[in-house]
N, C-alpha and C. Protein backbone atom coordinates (compact mmCIF):
# COMPACT_ATOMS: atom_id res chain seq x y z
N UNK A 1 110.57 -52.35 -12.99
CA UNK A 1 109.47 -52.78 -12.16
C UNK A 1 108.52 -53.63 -13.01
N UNK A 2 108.13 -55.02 -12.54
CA UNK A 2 106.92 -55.38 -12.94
C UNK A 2 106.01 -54.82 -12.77
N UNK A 3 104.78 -55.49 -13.63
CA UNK A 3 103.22 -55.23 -13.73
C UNK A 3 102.79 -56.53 -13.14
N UNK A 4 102.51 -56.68 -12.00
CA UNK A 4 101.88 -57.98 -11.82
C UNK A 4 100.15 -57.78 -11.66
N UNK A 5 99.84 -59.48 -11.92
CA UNK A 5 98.19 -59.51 -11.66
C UNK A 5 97.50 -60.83 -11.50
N UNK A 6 97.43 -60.97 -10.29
CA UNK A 6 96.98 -62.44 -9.43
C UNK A 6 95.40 -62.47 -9.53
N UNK A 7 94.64 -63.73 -10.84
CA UNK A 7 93.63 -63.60 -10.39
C UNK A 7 93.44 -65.55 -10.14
N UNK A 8 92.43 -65.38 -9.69
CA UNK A 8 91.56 -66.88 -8.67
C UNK A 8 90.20 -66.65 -9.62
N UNK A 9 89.48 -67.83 -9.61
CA UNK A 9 88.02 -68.15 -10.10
C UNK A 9 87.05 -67.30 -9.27
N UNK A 10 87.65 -66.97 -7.65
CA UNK A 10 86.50 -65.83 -6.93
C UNK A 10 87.07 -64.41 -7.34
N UNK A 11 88.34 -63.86 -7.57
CA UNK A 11 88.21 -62.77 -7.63
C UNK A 11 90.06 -62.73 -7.62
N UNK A 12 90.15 -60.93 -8.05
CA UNK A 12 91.65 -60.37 -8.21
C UNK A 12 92.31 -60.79 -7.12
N UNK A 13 93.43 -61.57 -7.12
CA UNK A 13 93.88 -61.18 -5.76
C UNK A 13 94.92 -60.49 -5.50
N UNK A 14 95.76 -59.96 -6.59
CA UNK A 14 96.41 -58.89 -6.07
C UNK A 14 97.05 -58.28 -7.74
N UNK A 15 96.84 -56.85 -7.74
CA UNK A 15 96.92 -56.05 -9.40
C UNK A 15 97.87 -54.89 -8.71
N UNK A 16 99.22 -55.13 -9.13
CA UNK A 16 99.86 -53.81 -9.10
C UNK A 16 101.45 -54.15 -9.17
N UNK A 17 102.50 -53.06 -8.81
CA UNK A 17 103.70 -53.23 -8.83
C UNK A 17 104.84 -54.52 -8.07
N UNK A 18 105.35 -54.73 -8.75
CA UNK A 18 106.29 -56.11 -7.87
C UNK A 18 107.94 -56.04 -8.65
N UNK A 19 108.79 -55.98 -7.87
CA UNK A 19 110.01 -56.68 -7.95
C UNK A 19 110.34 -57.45 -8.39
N UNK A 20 109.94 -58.78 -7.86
CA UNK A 20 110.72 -60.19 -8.49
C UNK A 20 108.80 -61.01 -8.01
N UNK A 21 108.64 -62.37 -8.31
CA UNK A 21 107.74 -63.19 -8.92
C UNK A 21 108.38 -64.60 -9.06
N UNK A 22 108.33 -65.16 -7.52
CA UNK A 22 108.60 -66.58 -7.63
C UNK A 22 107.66 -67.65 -7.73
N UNK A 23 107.54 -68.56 -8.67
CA UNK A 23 106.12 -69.42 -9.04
C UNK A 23 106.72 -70.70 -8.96
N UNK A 24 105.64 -71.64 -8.33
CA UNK A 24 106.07 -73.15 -9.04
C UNK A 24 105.64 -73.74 -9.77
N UNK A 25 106.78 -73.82 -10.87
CA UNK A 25 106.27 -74.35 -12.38
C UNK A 25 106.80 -75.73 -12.87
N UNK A 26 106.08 -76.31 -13.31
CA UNK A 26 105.73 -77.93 -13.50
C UNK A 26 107.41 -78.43 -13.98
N UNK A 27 108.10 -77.84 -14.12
CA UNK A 27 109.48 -78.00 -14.45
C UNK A 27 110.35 -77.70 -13.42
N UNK A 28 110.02 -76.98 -12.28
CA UNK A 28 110.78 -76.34 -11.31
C UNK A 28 110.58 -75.05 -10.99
N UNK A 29 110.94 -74.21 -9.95
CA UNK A 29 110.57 -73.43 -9.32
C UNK A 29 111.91 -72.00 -10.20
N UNK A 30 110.65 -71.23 -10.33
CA UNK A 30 111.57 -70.01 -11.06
C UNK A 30 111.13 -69.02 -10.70
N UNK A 31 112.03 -67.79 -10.84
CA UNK A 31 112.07 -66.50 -10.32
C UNK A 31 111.85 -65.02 -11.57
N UNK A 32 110.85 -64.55 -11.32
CA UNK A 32 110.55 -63.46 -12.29
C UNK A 32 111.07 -62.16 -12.09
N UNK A 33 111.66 -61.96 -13.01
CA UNK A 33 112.22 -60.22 -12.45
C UNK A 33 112.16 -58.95 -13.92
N UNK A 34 112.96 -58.33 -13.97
CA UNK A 34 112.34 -57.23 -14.83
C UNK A 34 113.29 -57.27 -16.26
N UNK A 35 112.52 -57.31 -17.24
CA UNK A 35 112.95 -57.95 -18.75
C UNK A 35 113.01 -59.32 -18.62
N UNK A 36 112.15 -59.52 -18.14
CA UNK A 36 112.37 -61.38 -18.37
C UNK A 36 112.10 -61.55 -19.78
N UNK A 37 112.42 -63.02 -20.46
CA UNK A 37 112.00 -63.30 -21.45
C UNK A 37 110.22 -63.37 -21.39
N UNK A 38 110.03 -63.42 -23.05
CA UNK A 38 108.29 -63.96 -22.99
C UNK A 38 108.21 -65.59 -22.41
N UNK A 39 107.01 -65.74 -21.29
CA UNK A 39 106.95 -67.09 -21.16
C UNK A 39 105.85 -67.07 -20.83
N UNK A 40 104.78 -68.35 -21.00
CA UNK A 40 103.96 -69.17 -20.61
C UNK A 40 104.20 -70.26 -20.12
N UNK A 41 103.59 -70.84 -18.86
CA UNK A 41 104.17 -71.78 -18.43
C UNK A 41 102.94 -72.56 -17.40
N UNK A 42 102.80 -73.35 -16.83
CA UNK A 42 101.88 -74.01 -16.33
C UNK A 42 102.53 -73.69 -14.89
N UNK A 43 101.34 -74.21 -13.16
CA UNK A 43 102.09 -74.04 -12.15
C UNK A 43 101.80 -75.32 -11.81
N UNK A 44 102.07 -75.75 -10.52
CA UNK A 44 102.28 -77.13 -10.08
C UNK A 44 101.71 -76.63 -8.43
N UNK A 45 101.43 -77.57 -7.78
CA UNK A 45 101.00 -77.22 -6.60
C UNK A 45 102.66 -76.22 -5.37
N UNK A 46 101.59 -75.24 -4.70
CA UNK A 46 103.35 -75.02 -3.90
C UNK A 46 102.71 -73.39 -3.68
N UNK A 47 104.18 -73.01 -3.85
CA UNK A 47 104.03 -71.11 -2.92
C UNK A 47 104.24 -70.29 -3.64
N UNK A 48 103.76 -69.26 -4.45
CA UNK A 48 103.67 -68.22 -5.06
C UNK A 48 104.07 -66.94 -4.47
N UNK A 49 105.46 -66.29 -4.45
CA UNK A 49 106.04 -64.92 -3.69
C UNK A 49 106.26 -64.00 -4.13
N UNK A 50 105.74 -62.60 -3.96
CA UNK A 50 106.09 -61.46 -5.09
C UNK A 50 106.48 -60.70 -4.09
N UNK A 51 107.52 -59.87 -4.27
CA UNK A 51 108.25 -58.50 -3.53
C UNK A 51 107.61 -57.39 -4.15
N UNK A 52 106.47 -56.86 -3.06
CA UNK A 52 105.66 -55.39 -4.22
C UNK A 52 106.47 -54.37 -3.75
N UNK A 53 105.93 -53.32 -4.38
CA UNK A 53 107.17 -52.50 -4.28
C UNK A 53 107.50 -51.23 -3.19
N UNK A 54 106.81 -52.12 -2.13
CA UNK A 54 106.95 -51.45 -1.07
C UNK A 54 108.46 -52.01 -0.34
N UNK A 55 109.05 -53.66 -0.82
CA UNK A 55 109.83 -54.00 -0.48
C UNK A 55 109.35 -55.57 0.47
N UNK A 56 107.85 -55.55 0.74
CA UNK A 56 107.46 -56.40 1.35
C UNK A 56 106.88 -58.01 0.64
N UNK A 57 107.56 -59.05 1.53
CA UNK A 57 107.21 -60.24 0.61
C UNK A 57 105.91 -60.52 0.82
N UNK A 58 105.14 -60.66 -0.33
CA UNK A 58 103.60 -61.55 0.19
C UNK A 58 103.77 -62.83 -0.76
N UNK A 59 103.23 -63.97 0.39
CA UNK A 59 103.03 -65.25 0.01
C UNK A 59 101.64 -65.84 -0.15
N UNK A 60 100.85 -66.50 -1.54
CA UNK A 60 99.89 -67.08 -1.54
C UNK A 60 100.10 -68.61 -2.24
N UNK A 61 99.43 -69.58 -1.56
CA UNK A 61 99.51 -71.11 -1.78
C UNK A 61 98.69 -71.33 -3.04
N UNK A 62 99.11 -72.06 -3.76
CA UNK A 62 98.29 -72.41 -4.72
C UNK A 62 97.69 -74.25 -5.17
N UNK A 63 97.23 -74.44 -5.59
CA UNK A 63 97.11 -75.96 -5.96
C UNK A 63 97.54 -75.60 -7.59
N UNK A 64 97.45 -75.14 -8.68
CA UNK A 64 97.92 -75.28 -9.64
C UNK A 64 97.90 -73.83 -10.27
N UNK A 65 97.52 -73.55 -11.43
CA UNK A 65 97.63 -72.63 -12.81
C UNK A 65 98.47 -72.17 -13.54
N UNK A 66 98.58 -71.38 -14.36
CA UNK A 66 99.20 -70.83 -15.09
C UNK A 66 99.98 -69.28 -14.83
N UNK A 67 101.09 -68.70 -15.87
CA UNK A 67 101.51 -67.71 -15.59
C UNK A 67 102.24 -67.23 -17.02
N UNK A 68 102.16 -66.17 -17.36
CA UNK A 68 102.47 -65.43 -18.75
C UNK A 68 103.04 -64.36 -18.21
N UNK A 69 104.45 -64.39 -18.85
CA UNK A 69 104.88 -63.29 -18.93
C UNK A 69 105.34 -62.31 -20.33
N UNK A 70 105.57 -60.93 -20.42
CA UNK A 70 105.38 -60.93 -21.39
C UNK A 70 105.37 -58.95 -21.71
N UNK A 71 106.88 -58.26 -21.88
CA UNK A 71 107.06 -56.84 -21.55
C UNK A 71 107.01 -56.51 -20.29
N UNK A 72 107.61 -57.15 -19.16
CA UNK A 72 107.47 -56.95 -17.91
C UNK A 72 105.58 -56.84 -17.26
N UNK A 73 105.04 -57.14 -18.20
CA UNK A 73 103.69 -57.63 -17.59
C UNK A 73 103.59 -59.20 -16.82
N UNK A 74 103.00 -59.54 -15.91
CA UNK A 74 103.07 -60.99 -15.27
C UNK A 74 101.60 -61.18 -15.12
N UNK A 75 101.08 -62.11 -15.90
CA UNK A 75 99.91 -62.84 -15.16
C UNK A 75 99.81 -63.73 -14.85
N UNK A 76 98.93 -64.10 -13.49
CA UNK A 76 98.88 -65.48 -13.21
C UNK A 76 97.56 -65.87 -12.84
N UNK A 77 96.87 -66.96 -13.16
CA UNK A 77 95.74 -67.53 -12.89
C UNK A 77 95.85 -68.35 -12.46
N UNK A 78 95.10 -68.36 -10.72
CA UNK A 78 95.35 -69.28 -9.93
C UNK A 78 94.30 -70.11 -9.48
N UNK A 79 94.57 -71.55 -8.66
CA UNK A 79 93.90 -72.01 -8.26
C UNK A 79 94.26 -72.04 -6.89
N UNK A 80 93.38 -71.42 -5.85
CA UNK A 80 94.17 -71.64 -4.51
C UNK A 80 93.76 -73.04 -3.91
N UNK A 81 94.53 -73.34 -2.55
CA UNK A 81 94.25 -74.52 -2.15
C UNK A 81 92.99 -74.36 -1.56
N UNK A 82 92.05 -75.83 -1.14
CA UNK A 82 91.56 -75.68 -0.24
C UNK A 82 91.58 -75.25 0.83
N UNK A 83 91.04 -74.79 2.21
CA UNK A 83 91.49 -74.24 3.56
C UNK A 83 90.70 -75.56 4.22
């Protein structure tokens, strides 16, 4: 099981268990799952999807940031889109 932890410039947006961790990263779109390698990586505008571990997908849009992974810990610092 991951450790995930979604934060934004207003606030957490989501701290707890996840499955897999799909991001879009300035190289292409990749999928996070459990023992990943260590990575840092930049995001690119697009859709951010984590399976928590209830089994349920949640989707948040982003305009850019970053994401570290790193012992099955995941962080990501986001920028969401405008609404």
């Amino acid at each position: 099981m991951l450790k995930l932890k979604i934060v934004s410039p207003e606030k957490v947006l989501y701290e707890g268990e996840a499955t897999s961790v799909k991001v879009p990263g300035v190289l292409g779109a990749m999928e996070i799952l459990q023992n990943h390698a260590p990575l840092i990586s930049a995001l690119t505008e697009g859709k951010v999807a984590y399976t928590n571990a209830e089994g349920t997908v949640e989707e948040i849009h982003v305009a850019g940031g970053f994401v570290e992974v790193l012992h099955n810990d995941v962080s990501l610092c986001i920028e969401r889109e405008s609404a």
